[in-house]
Protein backbone atom coordinates (compact mmCIF):
# COMPACT_ATOMS: atom_id res chain seq x y z
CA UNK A 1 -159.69 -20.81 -50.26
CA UNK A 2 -162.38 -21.98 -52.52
CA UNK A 3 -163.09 -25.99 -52.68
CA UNK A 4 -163.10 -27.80 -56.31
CA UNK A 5 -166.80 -26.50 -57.37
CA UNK A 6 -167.25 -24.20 -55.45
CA UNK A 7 -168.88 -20.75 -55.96
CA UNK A 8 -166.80 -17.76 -56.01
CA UNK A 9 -166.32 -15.85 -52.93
CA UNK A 10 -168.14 -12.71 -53.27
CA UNK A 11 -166.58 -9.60 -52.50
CA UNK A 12 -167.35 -7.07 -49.74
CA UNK A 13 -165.44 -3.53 -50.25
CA UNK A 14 -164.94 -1.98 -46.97
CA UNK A 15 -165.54 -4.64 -44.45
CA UNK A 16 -162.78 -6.08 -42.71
CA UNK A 17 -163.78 -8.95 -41.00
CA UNK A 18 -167.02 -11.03 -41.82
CA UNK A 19 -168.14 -13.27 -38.71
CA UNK A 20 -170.74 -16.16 -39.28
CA UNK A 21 -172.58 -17.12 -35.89
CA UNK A 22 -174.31 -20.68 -36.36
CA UNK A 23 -175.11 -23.71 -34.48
CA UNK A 24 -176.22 -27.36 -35.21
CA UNK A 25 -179.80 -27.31 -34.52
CA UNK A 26 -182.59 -24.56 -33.59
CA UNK A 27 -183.29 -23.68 -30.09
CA UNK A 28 -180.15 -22.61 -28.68
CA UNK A 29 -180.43 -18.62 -28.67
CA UNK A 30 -178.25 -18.10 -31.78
CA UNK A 31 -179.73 -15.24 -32.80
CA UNK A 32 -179.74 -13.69 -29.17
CA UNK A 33 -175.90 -14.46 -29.29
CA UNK A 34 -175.58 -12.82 -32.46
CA UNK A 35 -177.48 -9.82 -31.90
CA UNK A 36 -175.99 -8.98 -28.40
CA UNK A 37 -172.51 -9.83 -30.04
CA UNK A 38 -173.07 -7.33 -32.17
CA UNK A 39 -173.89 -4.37 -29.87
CA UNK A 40 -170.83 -5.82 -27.96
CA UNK A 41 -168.78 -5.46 -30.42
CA UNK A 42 -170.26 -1.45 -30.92
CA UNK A 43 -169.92 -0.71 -28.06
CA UNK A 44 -166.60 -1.29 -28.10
CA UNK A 45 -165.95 0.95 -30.75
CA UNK A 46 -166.24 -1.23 -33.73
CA UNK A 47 -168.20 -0.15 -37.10
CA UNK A 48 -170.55 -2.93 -36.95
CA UNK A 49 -173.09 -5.00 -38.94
CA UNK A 50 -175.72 -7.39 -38.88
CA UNK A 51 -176.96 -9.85 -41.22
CA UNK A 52 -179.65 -12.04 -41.17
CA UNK A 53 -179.36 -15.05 -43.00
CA UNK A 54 -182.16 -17.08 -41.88
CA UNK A 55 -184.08 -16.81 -44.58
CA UNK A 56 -187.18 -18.74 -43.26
CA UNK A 57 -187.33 -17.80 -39.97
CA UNK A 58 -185.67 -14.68 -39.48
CA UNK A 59 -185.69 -13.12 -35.66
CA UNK A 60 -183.86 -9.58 -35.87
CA UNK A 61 -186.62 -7.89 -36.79
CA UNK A 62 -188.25 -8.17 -33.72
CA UNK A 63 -184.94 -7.96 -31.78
CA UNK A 64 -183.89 -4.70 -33.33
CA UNK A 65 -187.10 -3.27 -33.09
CA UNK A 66 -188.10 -3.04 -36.96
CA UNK A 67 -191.68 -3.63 -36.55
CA UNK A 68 -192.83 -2.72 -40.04
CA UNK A 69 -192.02 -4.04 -43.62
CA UNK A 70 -190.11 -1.48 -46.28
CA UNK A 71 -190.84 -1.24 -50.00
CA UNK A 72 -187.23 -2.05 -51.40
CA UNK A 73 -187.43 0.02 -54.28
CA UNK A 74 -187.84 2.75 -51.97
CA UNK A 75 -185.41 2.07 -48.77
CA UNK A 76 -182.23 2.00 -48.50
CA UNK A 77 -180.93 -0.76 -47.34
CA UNK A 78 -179.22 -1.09 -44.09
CA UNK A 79 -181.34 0.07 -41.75
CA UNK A 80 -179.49 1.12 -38.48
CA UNK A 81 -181.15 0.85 -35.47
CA UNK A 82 -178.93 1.10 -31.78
CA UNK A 83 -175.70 1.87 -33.97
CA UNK A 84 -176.18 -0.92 -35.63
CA UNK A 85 -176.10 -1.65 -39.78
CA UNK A 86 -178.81 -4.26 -40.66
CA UNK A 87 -180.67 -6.86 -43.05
CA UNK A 88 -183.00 -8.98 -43.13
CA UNK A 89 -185.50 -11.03 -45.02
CA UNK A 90 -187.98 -9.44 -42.62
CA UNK A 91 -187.66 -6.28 -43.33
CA UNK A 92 -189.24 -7.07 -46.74
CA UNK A 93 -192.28 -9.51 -46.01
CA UNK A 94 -194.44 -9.69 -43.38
CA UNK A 95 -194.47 -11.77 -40.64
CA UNK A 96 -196.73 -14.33 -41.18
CA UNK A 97 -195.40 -14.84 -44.59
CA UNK A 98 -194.53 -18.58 -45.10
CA UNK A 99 -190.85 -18.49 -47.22
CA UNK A 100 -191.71 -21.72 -49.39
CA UNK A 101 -188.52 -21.47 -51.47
CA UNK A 102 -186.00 -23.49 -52.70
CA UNK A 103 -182.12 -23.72 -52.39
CA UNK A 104 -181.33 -21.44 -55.21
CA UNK A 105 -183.97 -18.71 -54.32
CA UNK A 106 -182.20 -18.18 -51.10
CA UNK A 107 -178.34 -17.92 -52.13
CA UNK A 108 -179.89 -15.50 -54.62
CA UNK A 109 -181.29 -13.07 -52.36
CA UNK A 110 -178.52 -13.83 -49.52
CA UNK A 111 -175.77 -13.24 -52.10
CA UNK A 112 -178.24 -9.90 -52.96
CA UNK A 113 -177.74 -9.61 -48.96
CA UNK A 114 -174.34 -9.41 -49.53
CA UNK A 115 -172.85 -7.53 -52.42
CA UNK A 116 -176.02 -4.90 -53.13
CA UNK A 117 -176.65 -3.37 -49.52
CA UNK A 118 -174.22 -1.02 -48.95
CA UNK A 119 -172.89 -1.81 -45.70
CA UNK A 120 -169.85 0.70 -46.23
CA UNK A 121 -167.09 0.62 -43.99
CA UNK A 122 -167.55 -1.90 -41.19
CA UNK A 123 -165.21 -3.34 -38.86
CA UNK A 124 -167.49 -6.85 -38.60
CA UNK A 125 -170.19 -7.84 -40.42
CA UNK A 126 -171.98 -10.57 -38.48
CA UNK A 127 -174.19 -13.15 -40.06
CA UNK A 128 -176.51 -15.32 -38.10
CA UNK A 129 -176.80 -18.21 -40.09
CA UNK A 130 -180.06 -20.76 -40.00
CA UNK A 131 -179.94 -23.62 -38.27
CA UNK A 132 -178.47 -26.55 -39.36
CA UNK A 133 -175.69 -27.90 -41.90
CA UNK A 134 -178.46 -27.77 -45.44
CA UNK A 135 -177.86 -26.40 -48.88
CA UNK A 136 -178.23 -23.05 -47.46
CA UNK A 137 -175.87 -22.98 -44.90
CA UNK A 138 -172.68 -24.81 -47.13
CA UNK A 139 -174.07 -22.43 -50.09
CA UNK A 140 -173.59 -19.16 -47.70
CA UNK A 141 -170.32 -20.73 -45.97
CA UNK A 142 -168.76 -20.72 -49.27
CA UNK A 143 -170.11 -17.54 -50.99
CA UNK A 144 -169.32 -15.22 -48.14
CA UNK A 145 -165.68 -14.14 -47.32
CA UNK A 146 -166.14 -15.63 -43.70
CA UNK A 147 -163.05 -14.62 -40.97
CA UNK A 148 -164.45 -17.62 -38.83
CA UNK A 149 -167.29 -18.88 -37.03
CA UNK A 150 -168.68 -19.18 -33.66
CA UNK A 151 -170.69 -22.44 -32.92
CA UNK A 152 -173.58 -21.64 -30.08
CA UNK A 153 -174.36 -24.35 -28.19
CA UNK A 154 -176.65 -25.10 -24.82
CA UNK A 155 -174.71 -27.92 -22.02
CA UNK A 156 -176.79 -30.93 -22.62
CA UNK A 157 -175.79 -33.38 -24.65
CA UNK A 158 -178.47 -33.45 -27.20
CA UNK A 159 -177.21 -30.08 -28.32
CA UNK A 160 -173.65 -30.69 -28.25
CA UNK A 161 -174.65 -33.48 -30.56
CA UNK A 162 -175.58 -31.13 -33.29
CA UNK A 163 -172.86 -28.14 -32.46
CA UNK A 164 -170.09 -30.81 -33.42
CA UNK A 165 -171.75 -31.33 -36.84
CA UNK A 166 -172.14 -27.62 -37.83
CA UNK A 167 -168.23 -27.47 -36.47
CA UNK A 168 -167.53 -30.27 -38.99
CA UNK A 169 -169.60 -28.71 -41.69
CA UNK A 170 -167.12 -25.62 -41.62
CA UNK A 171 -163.98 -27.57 -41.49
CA UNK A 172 -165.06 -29.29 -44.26
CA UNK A 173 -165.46 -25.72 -46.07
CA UNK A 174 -162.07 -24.85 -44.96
CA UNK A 175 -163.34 -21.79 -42.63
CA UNK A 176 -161.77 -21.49 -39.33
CA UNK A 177 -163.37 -22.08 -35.85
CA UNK A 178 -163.04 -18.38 -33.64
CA UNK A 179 -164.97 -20.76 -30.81
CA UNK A 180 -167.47 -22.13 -29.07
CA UNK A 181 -170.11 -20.22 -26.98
CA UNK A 182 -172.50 -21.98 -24.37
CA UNK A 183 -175.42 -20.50 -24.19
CA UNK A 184 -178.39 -21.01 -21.61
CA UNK A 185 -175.06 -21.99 -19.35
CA UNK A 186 -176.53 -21.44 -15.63
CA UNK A 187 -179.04 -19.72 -14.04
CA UNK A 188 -178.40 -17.18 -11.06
CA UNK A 189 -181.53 -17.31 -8.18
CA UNK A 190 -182.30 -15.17 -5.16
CA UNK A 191 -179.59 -15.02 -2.19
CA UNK A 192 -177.18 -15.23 -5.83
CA UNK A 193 -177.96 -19.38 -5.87
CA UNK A 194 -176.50 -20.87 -9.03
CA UNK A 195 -178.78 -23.17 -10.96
CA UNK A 196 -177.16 -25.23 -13.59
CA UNK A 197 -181.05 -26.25 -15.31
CA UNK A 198 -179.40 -27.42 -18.86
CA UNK A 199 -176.47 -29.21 -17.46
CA UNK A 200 -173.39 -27.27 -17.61
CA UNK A 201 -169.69 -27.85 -19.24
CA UNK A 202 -170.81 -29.23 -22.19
CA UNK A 203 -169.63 -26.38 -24.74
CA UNK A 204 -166.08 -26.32 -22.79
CA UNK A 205 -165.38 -30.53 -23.24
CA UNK A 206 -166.25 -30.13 -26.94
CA UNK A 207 -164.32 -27.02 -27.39
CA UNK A 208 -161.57 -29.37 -25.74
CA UNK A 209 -162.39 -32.54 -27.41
CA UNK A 210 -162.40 -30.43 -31.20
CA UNK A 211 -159.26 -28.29 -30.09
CA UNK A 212 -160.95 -24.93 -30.30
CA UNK A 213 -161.36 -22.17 -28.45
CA UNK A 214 -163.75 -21.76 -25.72
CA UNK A 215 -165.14 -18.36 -25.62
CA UNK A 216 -167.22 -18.39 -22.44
CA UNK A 217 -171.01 -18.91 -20.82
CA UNK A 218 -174.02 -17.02 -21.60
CA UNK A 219 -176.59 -17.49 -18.51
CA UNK A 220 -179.94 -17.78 -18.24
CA UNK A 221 -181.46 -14.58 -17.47
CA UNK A 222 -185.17 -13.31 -17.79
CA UNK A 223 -184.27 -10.14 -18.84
CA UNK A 224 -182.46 -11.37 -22.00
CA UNK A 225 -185.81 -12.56 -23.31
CA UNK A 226 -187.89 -9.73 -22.42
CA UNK A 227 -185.18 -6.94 -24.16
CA UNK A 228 -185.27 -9.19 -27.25
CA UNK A 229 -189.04 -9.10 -27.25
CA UNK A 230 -189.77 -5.73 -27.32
CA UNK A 231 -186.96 -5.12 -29.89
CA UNK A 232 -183.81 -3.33 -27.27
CA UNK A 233 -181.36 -6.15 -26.75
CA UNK A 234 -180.09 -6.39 -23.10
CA UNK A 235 -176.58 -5.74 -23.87
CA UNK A 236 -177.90 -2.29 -25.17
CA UNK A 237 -181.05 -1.02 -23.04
CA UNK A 238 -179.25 -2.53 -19.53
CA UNK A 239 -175.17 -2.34 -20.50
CA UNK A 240 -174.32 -2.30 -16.64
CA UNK A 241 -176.46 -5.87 -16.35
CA UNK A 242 -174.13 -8.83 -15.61
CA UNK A 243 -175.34 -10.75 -18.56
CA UNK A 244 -174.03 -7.41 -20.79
CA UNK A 245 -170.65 -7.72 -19.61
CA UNK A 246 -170.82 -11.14 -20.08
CA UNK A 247 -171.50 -10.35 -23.46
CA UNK A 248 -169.05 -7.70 -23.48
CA UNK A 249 -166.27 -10.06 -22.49
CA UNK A 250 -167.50 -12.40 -25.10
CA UNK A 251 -166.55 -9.68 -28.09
CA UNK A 252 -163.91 -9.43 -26.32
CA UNK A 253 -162.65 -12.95 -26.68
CA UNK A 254 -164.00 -13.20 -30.29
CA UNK A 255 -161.93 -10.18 -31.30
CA UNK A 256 -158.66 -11.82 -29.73
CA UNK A 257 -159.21 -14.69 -32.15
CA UNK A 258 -159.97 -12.91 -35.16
CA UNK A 259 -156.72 -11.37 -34.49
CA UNK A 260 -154.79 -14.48 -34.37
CA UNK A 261 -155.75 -14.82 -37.70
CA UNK A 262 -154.03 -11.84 -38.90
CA UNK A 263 -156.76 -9.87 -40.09
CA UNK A 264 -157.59 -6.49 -39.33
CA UNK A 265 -160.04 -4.78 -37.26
CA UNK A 266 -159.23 -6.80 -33.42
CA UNK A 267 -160.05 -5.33 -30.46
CA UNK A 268 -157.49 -4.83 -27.50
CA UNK A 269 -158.60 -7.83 -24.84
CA UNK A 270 -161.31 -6.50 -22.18
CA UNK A 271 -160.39 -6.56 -18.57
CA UNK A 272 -163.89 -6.25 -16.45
């Protein structure tokens, strides 16, 4: 449903289910989320996509291991990289290219995102969304056909702060909440010591507090970071880590509630 005013949802031939990953404020690992969600969700045996919607600081480049720019008028857009379909704003600029634009100039070229890459047949086409609750994100929250959303948060209260507004913002656009992820959740030392560094909790009381789900903890790992970095996400170059089938569990769980919903393309629940 479209609010009074509203631009048109665009249409996306083939692709089932359409996934926005966002949270309140920058800092929280959204992007790792979103990325190892996706593997997750392929290696499961889902047709899956990527999107990158951040269009001033985008991160899976480096995550997926696209270290070089493309000429548009000669690629074809996705690229795939680890089974994965993907887009981004960095795979057309270079890195240390500033993005100075506008509102408009970005739901132009993430509406160009959208409906001129042919992303084909996918199961889920995830989007991780920028930071915040601006023009860009309402713009994109009410152009794309969005299944639901998944708010990342870390435990401490500063974050939660923000999480609760981006959960607002996409109440207010009438798109339903799949969940709540903590990220950063705990820490496991030597001798298997559990460190709780950020707090911990905090994404379960709001889930409670906003009566959605809770989709589970993300910890702190070392590893996470250094896959990321050089461009082989954990839940893909290490799938037998704990953190993967943490991850693993988590597509899990986000399949279940995109099946609630009654649309197609849910995954049977994983038992690890």
């Amino acid at each position: 449903m479209n609010l009074p005013g509203a631009p048109p949802k665009v249409s996306l031939p083939g692709v089932k289910n359409v996934i926005a990953v966002a949270s309140g404020k920058g800092g929280v690992g959204k992007s790792t989320v979103a990325t190892n969600l996706a593997l997750a969700l392929s290696m499961l045996g889902r047709r899956v996509g990527l999107l990158d919607a951040d269009i001033y600081g985008p991160s899976i480049p480096i995550m997926m291991g696209v270290d070089q720019t493309f000429d548009p008028n000669l690629t074809q857009f996705p690229l795939e990289r680890h089974g994965i379909k993907l887009m981004s704003i960095g795979f057309l600029v270079k890195p240390e290219t500033a993005m100075i634009w506008r509102g408009p100039m970005v739901h132009k070229y993430i509406t160009v995102f959208l409906t001129q890459v042919s992303w084909d047949q996918l199961d889920y086409l995830v989007i991780d969304l920028p930071p915040g609750t601006g023009d860009a994100q309402l713009t994109l929250t009410q152009t794309a056909p969005l299944s639901g959303a998944i708010i990342v948060t870390t435990p401490q209260d500063v974050s939660l702060i923000d999480a609760r507004k981006g959960l607002e913002m996409f109440r207010q656009v009438r798109v339903p909440i799949l969940g709540i992820v903590e990220n950063m959740s705990y820490f496991i030392g030597d001798g298997g010591k559990r460190y709780e560094i950020f707090r911990h909790g905090g994404g379960k009381k709001l889930a409670q507090e906003t009566g959605v789900p809770f989709l589970g903890e993300i910890p702190i790992d070392p590893a996470i970071a250094e896959c990321g970095d050089t461009g082989d996400p954990i839940v893909h170059k290490l799938p037998d880590n704990p953190v993967s089938k943490t991850y693993l569990t988590l597509a899990s769980a986000v399949s279940a509630e995109v099946a609630k919903l009654g649309t197609p393309g849910e995954l049977p629940t994983l038992q690890l």
